[in-house]
N, C-alpha and C. Protein backbone atom coordinates (compact mmCIF):
# COMPACT_ATOMS: atom_id res chain seq x y z
N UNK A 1 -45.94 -103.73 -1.87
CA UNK A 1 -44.72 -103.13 -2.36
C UNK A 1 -44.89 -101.62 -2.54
N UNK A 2 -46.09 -101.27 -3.11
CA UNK A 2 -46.49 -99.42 -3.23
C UNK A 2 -46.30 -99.27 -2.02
N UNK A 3 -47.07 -99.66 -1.01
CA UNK A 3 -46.88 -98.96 0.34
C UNK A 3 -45.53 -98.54 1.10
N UNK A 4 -44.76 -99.70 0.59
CA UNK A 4 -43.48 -99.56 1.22
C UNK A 4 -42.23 -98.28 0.33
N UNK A 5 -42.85 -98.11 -1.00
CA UNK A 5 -42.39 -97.38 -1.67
C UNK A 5 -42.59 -95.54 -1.30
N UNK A 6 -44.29 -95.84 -0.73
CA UNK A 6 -44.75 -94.48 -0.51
C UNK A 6 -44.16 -94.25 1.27
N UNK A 7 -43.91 -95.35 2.44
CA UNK A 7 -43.53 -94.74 3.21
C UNK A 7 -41.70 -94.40 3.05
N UNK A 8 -41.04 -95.36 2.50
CA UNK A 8 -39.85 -94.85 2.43
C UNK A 8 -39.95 -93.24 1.18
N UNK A 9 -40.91 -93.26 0.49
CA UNK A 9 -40.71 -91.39 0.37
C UNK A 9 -40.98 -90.51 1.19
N UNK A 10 -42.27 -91.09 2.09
CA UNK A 10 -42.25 -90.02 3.35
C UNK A 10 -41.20 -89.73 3.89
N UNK A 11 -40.90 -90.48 4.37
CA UNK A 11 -39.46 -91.01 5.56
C UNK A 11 -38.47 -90.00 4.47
N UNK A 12 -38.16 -90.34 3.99
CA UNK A 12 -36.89 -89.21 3.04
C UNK A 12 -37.72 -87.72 3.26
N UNK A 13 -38.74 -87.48 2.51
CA UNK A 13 -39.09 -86.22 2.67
C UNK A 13 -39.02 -85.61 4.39
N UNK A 14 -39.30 -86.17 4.97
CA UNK A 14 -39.35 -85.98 6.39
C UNK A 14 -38.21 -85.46 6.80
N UNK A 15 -37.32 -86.41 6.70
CA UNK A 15 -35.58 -86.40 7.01
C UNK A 15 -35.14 -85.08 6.16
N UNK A 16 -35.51 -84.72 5.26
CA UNK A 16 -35.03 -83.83 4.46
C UNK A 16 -35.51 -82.48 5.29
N UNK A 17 -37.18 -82.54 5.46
CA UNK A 17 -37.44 -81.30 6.34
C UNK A 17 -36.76 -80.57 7.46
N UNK A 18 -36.40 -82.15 8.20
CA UNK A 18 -35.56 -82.07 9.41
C UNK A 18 -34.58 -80.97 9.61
N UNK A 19 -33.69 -81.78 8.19
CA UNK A 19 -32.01 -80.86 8.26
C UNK A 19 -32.53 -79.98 7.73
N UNK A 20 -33.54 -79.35 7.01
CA UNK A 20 -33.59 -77.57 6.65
C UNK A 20 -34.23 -76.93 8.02
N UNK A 21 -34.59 -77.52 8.76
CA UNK A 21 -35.12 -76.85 10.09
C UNK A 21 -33.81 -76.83 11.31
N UNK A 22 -33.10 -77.86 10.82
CA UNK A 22 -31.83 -77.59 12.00
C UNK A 22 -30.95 -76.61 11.25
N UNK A 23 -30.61 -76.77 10.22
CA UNK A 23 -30.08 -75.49 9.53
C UNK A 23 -30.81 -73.93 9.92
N UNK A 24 -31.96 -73.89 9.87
CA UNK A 24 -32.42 -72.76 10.12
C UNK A 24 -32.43 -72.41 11.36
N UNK A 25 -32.53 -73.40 12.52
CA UNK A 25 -32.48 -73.20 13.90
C UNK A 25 -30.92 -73.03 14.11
N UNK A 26 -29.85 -73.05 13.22
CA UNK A 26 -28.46 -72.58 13.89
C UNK A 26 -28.33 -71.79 13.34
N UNK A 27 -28.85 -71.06 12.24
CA UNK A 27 -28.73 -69.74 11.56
C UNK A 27 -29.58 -68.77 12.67
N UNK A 28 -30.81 -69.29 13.40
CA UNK A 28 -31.63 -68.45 14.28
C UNK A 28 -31.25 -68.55 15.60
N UNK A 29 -30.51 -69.45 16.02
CA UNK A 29 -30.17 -69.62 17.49
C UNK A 29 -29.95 -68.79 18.07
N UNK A 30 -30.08 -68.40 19.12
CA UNK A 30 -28.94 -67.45 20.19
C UNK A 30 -28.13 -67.46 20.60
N UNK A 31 -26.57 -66.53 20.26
CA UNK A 31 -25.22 -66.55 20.80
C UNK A 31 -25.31 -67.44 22.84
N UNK A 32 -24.67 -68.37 22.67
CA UNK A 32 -24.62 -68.85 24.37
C UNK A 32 -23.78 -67.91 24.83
N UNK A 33 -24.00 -66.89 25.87
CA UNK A 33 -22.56 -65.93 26.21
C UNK A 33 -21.37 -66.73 26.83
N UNK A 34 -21.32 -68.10 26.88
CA UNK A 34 -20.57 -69.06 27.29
C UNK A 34 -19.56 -69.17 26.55
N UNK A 35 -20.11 -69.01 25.06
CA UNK A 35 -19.15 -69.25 23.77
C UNK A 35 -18.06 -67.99 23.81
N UNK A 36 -18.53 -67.11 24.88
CA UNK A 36 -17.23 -65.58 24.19
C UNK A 36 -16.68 -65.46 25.41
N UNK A 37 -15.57 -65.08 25.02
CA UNK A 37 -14.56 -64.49 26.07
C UNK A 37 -14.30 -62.61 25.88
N UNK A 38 -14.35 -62.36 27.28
CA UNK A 38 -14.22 -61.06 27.32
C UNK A 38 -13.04 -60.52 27.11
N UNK A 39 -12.82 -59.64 26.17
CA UNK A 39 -11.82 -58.86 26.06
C UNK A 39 -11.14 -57.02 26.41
N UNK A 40 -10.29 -57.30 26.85
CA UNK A 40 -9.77 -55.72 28.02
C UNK A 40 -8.90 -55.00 27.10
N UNK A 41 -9.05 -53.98 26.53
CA UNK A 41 -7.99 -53.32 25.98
C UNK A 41 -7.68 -51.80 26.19
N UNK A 42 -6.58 -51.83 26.35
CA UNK A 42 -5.71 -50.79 26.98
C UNK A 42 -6.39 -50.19 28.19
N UNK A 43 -7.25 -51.28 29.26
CA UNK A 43 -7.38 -50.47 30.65
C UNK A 43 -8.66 -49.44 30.09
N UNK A 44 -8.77 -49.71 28.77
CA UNK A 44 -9.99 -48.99 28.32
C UNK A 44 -11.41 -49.00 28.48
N UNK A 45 -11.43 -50.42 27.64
CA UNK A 45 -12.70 -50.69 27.06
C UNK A 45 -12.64 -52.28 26.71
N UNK A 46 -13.68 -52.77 26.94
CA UNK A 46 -13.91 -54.33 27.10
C UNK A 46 -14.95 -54.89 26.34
N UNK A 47 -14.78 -55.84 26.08
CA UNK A 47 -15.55 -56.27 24.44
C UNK A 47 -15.94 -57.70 24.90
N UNK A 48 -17.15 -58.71 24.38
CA UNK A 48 -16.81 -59.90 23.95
C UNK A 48 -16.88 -60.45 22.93
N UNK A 49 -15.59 -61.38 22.61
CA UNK A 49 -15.00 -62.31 21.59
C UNK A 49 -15.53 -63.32 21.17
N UNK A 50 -16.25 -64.02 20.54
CA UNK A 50 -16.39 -65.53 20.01
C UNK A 50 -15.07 -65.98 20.27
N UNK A 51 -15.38 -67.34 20.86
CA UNK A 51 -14.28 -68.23 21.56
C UNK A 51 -13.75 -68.94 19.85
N UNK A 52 -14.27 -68.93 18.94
CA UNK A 52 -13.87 -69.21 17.55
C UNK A 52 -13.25 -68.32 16.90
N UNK A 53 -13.27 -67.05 17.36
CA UNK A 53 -12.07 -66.33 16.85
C UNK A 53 -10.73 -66.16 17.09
N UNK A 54 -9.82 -65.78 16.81
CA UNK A 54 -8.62 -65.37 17.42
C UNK A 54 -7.84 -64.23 16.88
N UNK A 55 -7.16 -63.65 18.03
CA UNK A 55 -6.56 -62.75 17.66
C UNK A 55 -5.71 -62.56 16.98
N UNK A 56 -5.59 -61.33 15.90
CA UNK A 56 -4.50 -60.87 14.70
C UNK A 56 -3.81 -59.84 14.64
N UNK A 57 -3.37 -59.85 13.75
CA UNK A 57 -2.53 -58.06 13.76
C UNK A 57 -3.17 -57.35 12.04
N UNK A 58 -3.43 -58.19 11.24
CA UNK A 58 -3.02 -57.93 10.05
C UNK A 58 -4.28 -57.25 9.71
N UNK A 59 -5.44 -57.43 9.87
CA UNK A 59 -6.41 -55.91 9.22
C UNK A 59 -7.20 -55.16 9.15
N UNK A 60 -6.32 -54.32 10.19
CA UNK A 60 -6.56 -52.86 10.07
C UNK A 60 -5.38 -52.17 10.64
N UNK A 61 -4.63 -51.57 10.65
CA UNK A 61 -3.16 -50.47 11.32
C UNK A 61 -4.03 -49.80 12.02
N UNK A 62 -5.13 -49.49 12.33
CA UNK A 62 -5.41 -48.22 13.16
C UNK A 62 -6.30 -49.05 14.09
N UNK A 63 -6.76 -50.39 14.07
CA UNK A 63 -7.42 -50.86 15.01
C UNK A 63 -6.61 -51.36 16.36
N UNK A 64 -7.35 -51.27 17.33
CA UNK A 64 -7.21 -51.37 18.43
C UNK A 64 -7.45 -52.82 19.28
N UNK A 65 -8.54 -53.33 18.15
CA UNK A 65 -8.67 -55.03 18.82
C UNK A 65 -9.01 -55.16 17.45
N UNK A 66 -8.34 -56.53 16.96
CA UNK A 66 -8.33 -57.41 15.99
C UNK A 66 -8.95 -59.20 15.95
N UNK A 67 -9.73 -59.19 15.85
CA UNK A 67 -9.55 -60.71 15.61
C UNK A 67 -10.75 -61.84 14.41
N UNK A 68 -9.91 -62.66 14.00
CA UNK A 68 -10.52 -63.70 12.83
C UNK A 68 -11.19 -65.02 13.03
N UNK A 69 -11.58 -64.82 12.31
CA UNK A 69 -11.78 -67.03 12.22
C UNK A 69 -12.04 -67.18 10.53
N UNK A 70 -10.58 -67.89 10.00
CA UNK A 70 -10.31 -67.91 8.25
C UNK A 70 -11.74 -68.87 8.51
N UNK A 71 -11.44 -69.85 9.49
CA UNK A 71 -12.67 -70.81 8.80
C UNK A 71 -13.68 -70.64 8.84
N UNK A 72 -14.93 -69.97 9.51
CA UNK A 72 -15.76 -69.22 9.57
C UNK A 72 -16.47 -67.96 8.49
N UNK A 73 -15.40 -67.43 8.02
CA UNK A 73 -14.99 -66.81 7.01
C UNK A 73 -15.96 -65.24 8.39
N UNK A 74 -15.26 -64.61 9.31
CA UNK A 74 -16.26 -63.68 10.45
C UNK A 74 -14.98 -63.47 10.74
N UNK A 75 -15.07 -61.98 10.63
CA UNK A 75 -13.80 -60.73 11.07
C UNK A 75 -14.49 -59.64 11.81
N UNK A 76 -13.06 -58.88 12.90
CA UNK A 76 -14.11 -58.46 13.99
C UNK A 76 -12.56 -57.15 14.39
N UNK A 77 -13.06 -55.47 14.33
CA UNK A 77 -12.00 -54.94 14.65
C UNK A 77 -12.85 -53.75 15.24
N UNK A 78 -11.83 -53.11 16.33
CA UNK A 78 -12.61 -51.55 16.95
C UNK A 78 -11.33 -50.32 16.71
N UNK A 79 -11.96 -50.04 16.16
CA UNK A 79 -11.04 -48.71 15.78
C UNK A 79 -11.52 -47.69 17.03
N UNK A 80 -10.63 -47.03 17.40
CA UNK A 80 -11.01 -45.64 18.69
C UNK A 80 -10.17 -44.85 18.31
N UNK A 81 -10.44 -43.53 18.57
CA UNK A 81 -9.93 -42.51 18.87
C UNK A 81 -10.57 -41.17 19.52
N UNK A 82 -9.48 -40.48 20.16
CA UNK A 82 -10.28 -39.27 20.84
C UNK A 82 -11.25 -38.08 20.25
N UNK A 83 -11.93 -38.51 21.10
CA UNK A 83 -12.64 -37.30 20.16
C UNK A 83 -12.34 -36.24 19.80
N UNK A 84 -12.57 -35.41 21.03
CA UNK A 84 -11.59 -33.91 20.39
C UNK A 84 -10.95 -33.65 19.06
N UNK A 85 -9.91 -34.57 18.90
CA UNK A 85 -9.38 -34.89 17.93
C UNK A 85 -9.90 -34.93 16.79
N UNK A 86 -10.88 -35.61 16.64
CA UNK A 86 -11.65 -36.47 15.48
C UNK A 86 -12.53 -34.58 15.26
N UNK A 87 -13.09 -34.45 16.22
CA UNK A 87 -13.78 -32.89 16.87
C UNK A 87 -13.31 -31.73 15.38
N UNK A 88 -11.49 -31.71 15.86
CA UNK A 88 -10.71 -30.80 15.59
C UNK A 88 -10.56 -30.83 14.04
N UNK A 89 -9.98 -31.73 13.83
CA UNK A 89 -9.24 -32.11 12.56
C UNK A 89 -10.90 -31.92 11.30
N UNK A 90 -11.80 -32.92 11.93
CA UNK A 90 -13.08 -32.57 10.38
C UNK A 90 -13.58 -30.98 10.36
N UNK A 91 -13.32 -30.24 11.31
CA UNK A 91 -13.82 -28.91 11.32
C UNK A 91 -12.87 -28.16 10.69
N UNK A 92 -11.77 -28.45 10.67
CA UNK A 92 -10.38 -27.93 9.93
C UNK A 92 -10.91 -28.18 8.46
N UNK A 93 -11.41 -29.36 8.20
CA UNK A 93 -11.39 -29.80 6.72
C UNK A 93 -12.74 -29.70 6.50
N UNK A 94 -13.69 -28.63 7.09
CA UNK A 94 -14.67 -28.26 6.70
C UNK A 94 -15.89 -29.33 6.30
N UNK A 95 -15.80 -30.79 7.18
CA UNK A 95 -16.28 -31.49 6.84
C UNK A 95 -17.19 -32.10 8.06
N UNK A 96 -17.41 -31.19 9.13
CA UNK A 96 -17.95 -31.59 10.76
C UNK A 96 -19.00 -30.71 10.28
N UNK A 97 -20.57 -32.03 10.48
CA UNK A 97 -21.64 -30.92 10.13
C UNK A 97 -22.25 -30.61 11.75
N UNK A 98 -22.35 -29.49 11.94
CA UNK A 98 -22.93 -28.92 13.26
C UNK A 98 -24.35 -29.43 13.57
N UNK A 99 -24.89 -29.74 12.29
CA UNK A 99 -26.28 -30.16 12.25
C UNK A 99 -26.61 -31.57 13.40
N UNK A 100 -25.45 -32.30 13.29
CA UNK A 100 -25.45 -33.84 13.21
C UNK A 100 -24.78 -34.00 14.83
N UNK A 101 -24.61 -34.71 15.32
CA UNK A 101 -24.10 -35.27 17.01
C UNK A 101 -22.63 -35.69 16.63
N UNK A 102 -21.83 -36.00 17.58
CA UNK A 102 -20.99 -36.40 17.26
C UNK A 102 -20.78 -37.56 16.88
N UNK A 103 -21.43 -38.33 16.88
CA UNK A 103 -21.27 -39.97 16.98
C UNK A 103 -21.86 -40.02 15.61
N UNK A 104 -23.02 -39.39 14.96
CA UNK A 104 -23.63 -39.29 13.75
C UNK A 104 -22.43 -38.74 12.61
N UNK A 105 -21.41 -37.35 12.95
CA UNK A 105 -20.73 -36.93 12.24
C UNK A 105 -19.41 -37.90 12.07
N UNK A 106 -18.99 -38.87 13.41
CA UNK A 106 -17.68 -40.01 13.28
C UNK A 106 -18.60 -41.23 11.97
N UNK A 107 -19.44 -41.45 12.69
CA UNK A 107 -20.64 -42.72 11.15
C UNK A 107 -19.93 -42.43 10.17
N UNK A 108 -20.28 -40.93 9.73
CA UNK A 108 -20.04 -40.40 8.44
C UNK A 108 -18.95 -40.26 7.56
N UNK A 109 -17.99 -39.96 8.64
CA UNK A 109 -16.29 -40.03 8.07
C UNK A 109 -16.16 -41.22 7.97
N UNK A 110 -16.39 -42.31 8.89
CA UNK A 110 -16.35 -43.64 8.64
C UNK A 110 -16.82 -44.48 7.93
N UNK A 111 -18.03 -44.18 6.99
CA UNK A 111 -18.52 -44.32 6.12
C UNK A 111 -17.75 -43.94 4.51
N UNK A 112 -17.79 -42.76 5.02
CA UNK A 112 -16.95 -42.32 3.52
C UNK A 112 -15.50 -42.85 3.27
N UNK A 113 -14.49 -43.17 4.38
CA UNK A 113 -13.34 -43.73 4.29
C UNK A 113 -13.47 -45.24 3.88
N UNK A 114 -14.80 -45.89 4.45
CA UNK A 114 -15.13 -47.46 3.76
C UNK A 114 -15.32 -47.66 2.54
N UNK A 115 -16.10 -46.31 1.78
CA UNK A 115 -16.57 -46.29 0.57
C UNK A 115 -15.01 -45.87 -0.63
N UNK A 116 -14.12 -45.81 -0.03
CA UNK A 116 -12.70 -45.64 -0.63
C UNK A 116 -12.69 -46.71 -1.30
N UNK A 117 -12.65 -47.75 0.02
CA UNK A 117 -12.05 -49.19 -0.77
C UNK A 117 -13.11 -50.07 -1.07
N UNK A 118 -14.31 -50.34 -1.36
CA UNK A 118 -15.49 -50.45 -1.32
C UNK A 118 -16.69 -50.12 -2.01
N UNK A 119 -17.25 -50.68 -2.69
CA UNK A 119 -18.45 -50.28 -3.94
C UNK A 119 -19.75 -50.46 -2.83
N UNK A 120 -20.50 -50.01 -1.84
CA UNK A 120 -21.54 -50.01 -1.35
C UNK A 120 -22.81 -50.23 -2.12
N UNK A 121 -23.42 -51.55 -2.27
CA UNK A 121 -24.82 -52.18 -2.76
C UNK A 121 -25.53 -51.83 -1.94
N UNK A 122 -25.45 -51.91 -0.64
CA UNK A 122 -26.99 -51.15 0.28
C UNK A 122 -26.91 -51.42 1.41
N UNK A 123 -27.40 -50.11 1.92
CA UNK A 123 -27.03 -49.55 3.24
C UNK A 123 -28.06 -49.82 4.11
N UNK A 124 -28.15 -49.94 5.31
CA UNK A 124 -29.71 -50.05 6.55
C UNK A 124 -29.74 -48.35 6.72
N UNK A 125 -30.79 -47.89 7.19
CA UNK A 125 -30.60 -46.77 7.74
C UNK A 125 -29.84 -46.88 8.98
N UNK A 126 -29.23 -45.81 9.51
CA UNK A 126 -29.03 -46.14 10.85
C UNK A 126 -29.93 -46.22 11.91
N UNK A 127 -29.55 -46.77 13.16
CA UNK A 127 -30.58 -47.09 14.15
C UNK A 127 -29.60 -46.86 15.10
N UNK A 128 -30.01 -45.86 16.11
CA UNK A 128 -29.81 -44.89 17.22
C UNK A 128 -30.12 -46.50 17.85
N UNK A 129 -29.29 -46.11 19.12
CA UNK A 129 -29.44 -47.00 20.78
C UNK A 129 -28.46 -46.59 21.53
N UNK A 130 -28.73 -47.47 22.46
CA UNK A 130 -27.41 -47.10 23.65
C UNK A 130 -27.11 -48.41 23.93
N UNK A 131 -25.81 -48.42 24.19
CA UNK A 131 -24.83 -50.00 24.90
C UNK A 131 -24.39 -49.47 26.04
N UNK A 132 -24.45 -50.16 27.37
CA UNK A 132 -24.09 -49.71 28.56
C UNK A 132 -24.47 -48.24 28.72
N UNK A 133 -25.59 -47.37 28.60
CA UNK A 133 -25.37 -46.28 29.17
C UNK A 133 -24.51 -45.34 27.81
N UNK A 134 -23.80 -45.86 26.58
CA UNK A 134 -23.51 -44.74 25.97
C UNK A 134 -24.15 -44.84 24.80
N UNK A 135 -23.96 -43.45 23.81
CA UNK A 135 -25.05 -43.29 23.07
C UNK A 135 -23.97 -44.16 21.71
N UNK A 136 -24.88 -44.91 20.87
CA UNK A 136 -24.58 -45.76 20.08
C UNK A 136 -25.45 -45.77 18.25
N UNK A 137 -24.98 -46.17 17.42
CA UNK A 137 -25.56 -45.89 16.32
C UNK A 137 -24.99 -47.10 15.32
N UNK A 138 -26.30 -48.23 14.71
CA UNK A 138 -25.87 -49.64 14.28
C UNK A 138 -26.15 -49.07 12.45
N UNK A 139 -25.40 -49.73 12.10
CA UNK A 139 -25.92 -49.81 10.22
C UNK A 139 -25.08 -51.34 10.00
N UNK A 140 -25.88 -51.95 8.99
CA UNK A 140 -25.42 -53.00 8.27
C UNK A 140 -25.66 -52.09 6.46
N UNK A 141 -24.32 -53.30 5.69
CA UNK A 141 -23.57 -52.74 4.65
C UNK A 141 -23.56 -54.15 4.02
N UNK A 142 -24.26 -54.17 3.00
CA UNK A 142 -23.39 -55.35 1.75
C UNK A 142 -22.93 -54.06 0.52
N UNK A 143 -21.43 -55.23 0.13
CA UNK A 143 -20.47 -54.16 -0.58
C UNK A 143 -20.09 -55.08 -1.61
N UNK A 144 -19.15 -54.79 -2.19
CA UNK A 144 -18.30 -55.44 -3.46
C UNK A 144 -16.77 -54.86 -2.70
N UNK A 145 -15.76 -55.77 -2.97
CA UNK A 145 -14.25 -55.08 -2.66
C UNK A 145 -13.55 -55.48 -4.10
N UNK A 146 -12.72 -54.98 -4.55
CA UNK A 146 -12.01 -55.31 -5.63
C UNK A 146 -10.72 -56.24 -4.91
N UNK A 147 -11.05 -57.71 -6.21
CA UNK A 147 -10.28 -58.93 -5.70
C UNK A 147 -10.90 -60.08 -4.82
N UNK A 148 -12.22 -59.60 -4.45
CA UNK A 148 -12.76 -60.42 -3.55
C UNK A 148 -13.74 -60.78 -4.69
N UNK A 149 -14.92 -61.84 -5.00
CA UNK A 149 -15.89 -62.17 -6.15
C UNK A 149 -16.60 -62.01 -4.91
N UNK A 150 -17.06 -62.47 -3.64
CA UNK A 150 -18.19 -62.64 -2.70
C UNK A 150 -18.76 -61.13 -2.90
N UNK A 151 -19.34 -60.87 -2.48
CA UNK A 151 -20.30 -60.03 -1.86
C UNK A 151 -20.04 -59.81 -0.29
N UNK A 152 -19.56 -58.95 0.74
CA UNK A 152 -19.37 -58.44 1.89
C UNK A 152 -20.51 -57.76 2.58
N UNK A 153 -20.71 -58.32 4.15
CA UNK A 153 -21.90 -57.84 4.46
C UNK A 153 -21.33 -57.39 5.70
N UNK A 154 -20.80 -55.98 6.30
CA UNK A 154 -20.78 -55.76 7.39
C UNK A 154 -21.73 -55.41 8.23
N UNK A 155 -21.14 -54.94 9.69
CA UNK A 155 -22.17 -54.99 10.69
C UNK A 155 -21.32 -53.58 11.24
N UNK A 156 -21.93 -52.61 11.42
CA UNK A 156 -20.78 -51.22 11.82
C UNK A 156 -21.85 -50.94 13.10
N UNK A 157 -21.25 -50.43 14.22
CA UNK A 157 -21.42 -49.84 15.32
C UNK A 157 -20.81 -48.86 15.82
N UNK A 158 -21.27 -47.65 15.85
CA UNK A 158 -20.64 -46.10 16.22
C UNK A 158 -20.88 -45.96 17.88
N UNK A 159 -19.96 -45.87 18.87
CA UNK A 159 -20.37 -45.74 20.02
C UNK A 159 -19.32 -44.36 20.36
N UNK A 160 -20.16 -43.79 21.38
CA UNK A 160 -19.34 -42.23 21.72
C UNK A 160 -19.09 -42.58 23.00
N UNK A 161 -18.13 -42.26 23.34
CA UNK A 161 -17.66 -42.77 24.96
C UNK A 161 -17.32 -40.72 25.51
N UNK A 162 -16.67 -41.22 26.95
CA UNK A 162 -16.56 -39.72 27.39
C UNK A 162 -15.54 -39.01 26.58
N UNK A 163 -14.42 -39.42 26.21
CA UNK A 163 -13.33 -38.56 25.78
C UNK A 163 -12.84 -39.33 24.23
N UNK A 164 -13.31 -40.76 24.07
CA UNK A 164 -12.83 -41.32 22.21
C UNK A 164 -14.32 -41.76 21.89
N UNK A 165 -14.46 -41.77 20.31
CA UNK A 165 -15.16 -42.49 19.28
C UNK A 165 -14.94 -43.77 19.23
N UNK A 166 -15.49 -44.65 18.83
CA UNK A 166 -15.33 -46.07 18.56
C UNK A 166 -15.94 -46.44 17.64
N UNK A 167 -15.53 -47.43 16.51
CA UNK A 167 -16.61 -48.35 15.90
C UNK A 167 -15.55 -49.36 15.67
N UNK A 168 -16.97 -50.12 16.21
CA UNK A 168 -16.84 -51.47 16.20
C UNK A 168 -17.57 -52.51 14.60
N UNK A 169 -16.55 -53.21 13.79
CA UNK A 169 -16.62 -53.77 12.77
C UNK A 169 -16.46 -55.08 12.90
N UNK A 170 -17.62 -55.43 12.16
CA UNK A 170 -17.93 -57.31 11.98
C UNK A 170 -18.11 -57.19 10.53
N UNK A 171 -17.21 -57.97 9.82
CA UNK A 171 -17.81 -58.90 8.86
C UNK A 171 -17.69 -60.35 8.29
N UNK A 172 -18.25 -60.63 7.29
CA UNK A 172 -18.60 -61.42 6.74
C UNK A 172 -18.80 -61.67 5.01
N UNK A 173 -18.74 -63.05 4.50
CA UNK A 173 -19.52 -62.74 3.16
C UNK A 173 -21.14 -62.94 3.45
N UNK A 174 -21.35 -62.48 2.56
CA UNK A 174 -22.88 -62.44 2.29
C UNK A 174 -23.94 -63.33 2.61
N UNK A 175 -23.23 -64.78 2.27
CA UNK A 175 -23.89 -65.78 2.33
C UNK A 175 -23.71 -66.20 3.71
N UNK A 176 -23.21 -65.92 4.14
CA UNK A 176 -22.86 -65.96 6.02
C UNK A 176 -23.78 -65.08 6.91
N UNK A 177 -24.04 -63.98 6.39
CA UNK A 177 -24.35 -63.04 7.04
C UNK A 177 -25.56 -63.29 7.94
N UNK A 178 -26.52 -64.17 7.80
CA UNK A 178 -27.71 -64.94 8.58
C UNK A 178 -27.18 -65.99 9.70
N UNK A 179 -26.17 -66.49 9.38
CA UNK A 179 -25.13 -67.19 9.98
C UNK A 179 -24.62 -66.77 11.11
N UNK A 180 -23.99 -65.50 11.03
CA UNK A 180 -23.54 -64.70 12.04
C UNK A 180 -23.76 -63.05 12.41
N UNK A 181 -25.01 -63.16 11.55
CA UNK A 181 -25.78 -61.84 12.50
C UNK A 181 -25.73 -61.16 13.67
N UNK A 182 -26.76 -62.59 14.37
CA UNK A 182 -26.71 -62.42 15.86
C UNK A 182 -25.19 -62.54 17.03
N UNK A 183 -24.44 -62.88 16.41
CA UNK A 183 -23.41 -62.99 16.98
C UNK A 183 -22.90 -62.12 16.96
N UNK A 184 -22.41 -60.99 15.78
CA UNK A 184 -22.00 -59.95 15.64
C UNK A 184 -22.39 -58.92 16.48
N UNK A 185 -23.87 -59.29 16.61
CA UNK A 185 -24.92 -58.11 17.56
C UNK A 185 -24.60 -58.60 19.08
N UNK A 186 -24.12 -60.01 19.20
CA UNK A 186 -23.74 -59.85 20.64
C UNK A 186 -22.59 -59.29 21.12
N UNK A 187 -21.56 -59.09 20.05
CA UNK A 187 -20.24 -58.39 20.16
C UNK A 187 -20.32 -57.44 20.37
N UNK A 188 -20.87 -56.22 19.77
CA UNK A 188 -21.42 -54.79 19.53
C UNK A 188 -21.99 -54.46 21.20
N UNK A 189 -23.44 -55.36 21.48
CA UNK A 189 -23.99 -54.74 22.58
C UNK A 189 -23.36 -55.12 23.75
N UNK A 190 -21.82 -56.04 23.40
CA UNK A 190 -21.23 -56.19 24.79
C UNK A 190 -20.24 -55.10 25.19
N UNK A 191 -20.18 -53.99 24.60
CA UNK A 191 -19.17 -53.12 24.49
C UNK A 191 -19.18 -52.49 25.74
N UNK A 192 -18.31 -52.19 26.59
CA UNK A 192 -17.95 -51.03 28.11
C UNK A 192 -17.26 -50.67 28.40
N UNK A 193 -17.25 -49.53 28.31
CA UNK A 193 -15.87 -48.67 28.98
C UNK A 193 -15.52 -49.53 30.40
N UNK A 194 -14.08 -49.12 30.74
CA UNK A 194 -13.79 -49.70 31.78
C UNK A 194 -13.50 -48.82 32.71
N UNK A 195 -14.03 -48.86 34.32
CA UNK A 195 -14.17 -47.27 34.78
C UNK A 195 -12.10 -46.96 35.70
């Protein structure tokens, strides 16, 4: 009777190991690029989508591609604009540091406009790369928002194209954020101008 007592605890402990290792193997997996669909906007610039998201309107007014998954609780938007522009206007407002690149000085405004609505707990440094050939700049962000209790963990990507800025925004809550890391990062490094 002990024996049968001590293998049915193995057997449970075992089974138990199991599901924390398949849990951890879908938190570590790799995005299948099967799962995303590519997205074209304005003849511009082309992105890919998680086939679990879908497209929205509702948040951001200045973004350019939108899209959700409530159940997932993983939001995904690219804001662009021309540079020049972006160029013109922070040098007007005395706020374009000459020191910095351009793609380093858009981070920055974009940073500080997040930190509006947004209590920032801690920042990555940034990390310089390139996506397709342009020059690119990644930071991850857990925040506080007022009205939300979670904890927010974005995923920000600064890319400089020939003539607009871009960043590209993923988030998440907190407790997700291992969840959909890598996925986020496959969104980001799928980014291309369209020639």
């Amino acid at each position: 009777m002990r024996t049968r007592h001590t293998l049915l605890f193995v057997l449970l402990i075992l089974s138990c190991l199991s599901c924390k290792n398949f849990r951890a193997e879908k938190n570590d997996s790799e995005p299948i690029i099967e799962d995303f669909n590519t997205v074209a906007i304005n003849n511009e610039y082309q992105i890919k989508v998680p086939r679990f998201m879908k497209g929205t309107t509702g948040l951001n007014e200045e973004a350019s591609l939108q899209y959700q998954s409530l159940l997932q609780e993983a939001y995904l938007l690219v804001i662009d604009e021309p540079k020049s522009r972006f160029e013109e206007v922070y040098r007007d407002l005395g706020q374009y540091d000459e020191q910095l690149s351009t793609i380093q000085n858009y981070r920055d405004a974009r940073l500080k406009i997040l930190s509006r609505t947004t209590e920032i707990n801690s920042r990555s440094k940034p990390r310089p790369f390139k996506i397709n050939g342009l020059s690119a700049e990644f930071i991850e962000i857990d925040a506080n928002i007022n009205g939300v209790s979670s904890e927010i963990s974005y995923f920000l990507t600064f890319v400089e194209g020939n003539d607009r800025v871009y960043m590209i925004m993923a988030w998440t809550l907190k407790d997700k954020k291992m969840e959909h890391k890598k996925t986020f990062k496959t969104i980001a490094e799928s980014f291309e101008l369209i020639d």
